[in-house]
N, C-alpha and C. Protein backbone atom coordinates (compact mmCIF):
# COMPACT_ATOMS: atom_id res chain seq x y z
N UNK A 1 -53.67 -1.09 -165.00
CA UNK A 1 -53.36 -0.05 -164.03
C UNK A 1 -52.70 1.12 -164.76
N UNK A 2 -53.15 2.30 -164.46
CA UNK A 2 -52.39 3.82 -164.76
C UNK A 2 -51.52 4.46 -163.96
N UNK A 3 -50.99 5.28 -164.61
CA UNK A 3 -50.17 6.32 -163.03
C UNK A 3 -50.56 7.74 -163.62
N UNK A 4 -50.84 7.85 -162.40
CA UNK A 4 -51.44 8.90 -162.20
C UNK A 4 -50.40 10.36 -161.25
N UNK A 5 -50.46 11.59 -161.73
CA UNK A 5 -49.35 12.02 -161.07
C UNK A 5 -50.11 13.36 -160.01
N UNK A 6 -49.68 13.43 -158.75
CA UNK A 6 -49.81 14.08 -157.36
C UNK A 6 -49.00 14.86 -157.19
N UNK A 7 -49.37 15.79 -157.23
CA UNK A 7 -48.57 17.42 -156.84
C UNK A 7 -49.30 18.22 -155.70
N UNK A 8 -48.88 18.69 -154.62
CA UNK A 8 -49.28 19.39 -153.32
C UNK A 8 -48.39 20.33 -153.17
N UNK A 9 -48.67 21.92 -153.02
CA UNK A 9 -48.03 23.19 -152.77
C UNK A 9 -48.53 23.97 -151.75
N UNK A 10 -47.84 24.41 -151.48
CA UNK A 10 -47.68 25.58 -149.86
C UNK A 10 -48.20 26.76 -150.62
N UNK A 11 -49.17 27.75 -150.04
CA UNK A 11 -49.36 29.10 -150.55
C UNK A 11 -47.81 30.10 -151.24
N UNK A 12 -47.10 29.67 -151.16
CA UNK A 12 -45.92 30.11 -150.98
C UNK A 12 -44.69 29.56 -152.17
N UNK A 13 -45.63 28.36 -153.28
CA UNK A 13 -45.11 27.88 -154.39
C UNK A 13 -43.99 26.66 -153.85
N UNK A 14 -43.93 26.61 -152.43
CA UNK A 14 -42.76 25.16 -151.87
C UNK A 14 -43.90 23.81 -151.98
N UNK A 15 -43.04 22.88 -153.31
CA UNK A 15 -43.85 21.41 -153.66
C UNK A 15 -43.30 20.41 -152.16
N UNK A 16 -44.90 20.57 -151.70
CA UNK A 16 -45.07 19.24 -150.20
C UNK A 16 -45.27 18.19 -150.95
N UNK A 17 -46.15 17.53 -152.39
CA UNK A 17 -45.82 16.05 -152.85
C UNK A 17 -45.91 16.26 -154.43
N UNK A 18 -45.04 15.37 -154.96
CA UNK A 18 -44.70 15.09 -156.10
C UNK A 18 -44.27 13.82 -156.64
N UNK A 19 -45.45 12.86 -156.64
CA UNK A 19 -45.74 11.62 -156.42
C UNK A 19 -46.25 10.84 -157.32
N UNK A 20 -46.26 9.62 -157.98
CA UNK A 20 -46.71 8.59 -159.13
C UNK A 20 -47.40 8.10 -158.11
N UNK A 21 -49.10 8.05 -158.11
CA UNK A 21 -49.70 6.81 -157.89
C UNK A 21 -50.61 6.08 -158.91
N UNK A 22 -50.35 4.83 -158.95
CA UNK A 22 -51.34 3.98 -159.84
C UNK A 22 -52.72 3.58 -159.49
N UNK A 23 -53.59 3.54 -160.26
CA UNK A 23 -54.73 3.47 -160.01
C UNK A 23 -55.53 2.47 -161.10
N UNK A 24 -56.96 1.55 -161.26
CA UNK A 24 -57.12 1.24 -162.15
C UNK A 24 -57.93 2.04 -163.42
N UNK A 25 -58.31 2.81 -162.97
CA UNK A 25 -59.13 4.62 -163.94
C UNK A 25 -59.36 5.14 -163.54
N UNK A 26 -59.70 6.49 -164.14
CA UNK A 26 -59.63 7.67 -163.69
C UNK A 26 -61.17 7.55 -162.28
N UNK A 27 -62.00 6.94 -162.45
CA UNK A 27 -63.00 6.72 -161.69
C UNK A 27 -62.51 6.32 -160.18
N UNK A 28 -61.56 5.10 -160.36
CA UNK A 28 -61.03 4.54 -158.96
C UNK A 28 -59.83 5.69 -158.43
N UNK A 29 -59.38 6.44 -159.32
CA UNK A 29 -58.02 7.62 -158.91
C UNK A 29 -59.27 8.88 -158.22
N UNK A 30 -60.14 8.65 -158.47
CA UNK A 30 -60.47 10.17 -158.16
C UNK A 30 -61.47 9.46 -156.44
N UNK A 31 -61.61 8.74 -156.44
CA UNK A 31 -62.67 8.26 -155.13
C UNK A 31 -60.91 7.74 -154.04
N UNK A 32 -60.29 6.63 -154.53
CA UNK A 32 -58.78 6.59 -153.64
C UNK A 32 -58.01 7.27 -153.40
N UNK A 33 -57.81 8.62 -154.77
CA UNK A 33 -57.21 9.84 -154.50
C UNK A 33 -57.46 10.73 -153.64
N UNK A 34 -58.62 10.96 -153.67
CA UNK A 34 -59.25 12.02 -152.48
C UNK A 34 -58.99 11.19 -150.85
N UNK A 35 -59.05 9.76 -150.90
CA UNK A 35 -58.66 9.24 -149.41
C UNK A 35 -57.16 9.43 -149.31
N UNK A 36 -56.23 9.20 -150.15
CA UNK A 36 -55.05 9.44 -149.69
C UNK A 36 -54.71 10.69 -149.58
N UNK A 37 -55.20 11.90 -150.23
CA UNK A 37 -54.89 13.34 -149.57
C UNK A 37 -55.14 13.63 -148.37
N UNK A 38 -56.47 13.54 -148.20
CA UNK A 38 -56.97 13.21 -146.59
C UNK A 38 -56.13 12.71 -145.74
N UNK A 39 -55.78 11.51 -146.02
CA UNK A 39 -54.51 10.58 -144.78
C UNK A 39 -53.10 11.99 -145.20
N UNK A 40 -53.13 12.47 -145.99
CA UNK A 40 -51.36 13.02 -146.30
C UNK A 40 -51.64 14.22 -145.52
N UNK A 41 -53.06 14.86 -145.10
CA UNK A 41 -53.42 16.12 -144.48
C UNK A 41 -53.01 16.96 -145.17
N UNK A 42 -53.15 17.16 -146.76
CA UNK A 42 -52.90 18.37 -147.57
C UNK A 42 -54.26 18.34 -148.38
N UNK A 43 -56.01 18.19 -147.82
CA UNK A 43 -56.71 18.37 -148.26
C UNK A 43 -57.28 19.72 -148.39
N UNK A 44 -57.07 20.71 -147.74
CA UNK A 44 -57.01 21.94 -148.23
C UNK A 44 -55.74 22.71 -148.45
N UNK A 45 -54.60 21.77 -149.22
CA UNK A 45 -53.91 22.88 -149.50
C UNK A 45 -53.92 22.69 -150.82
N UNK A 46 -53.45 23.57 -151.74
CA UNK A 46 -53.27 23.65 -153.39
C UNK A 46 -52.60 22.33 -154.08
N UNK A 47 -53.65 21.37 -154.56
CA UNK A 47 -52.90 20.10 -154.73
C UNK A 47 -54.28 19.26 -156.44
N UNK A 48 -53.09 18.80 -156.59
CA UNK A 48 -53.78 18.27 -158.13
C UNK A 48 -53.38 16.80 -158.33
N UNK A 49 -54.34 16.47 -159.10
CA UNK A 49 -54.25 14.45 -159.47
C UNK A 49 -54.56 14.77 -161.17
N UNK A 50 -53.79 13.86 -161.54
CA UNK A 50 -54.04 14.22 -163.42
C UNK A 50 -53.45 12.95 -163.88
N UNK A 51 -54.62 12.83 -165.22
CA UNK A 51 -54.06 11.21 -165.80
C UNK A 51 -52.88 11.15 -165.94
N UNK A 52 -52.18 10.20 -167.07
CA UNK A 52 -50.72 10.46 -167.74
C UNK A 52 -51.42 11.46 -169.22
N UNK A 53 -52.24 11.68 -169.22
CA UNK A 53 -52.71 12.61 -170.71
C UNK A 53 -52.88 13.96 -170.31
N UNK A 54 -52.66 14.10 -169.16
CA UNK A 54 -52.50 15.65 -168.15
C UNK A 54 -54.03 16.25 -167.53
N UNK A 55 -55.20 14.85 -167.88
CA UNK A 55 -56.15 15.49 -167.18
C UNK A 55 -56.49 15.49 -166.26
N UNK A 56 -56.89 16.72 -165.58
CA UNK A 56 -57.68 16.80 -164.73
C UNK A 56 -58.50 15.76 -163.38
N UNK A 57 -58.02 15.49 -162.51
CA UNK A 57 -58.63 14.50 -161.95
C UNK A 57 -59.48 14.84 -160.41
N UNK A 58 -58.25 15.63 -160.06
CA UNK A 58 -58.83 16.27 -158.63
C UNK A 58 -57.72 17.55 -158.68
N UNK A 59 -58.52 18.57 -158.14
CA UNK A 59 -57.47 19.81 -158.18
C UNK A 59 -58.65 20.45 -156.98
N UNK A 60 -57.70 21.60 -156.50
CA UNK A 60 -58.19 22.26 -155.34
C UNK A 60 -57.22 23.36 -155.27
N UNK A 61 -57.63 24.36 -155.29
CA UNK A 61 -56.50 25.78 -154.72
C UNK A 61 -56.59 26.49 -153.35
């Protein structure tokens, strides 16, 4: 398992999540990640998922 780190922002630069979730790779973080933004209702706001190596996993502005 990895951790994976969740950041969600307001147009306005105020952090709504700043969160460790674990996942088992980047494959299972990016298909479970996108369901738990959805349930958090910050799927269209400015929010990012990135390995622990800082990549890229899910981002949206």
């Amino acid at each position: 398992m990895e951790n994976y780190r969740f950041t969600a922002f307001e147009k306005t630069g105020e952090t709504l999540f700043d969160e460790v979730w674990t996942f088992e790779n980047d494959d299972k973080a990016k298909v479970e990640g996108q369901k738990q933004i959805d349930e958090k209702g910050v799927a269209e706001k400015t929010h990012r998922l990135v390995n622990k190596s800082g990549k890229l996993i899910l981002f949206h502005v």
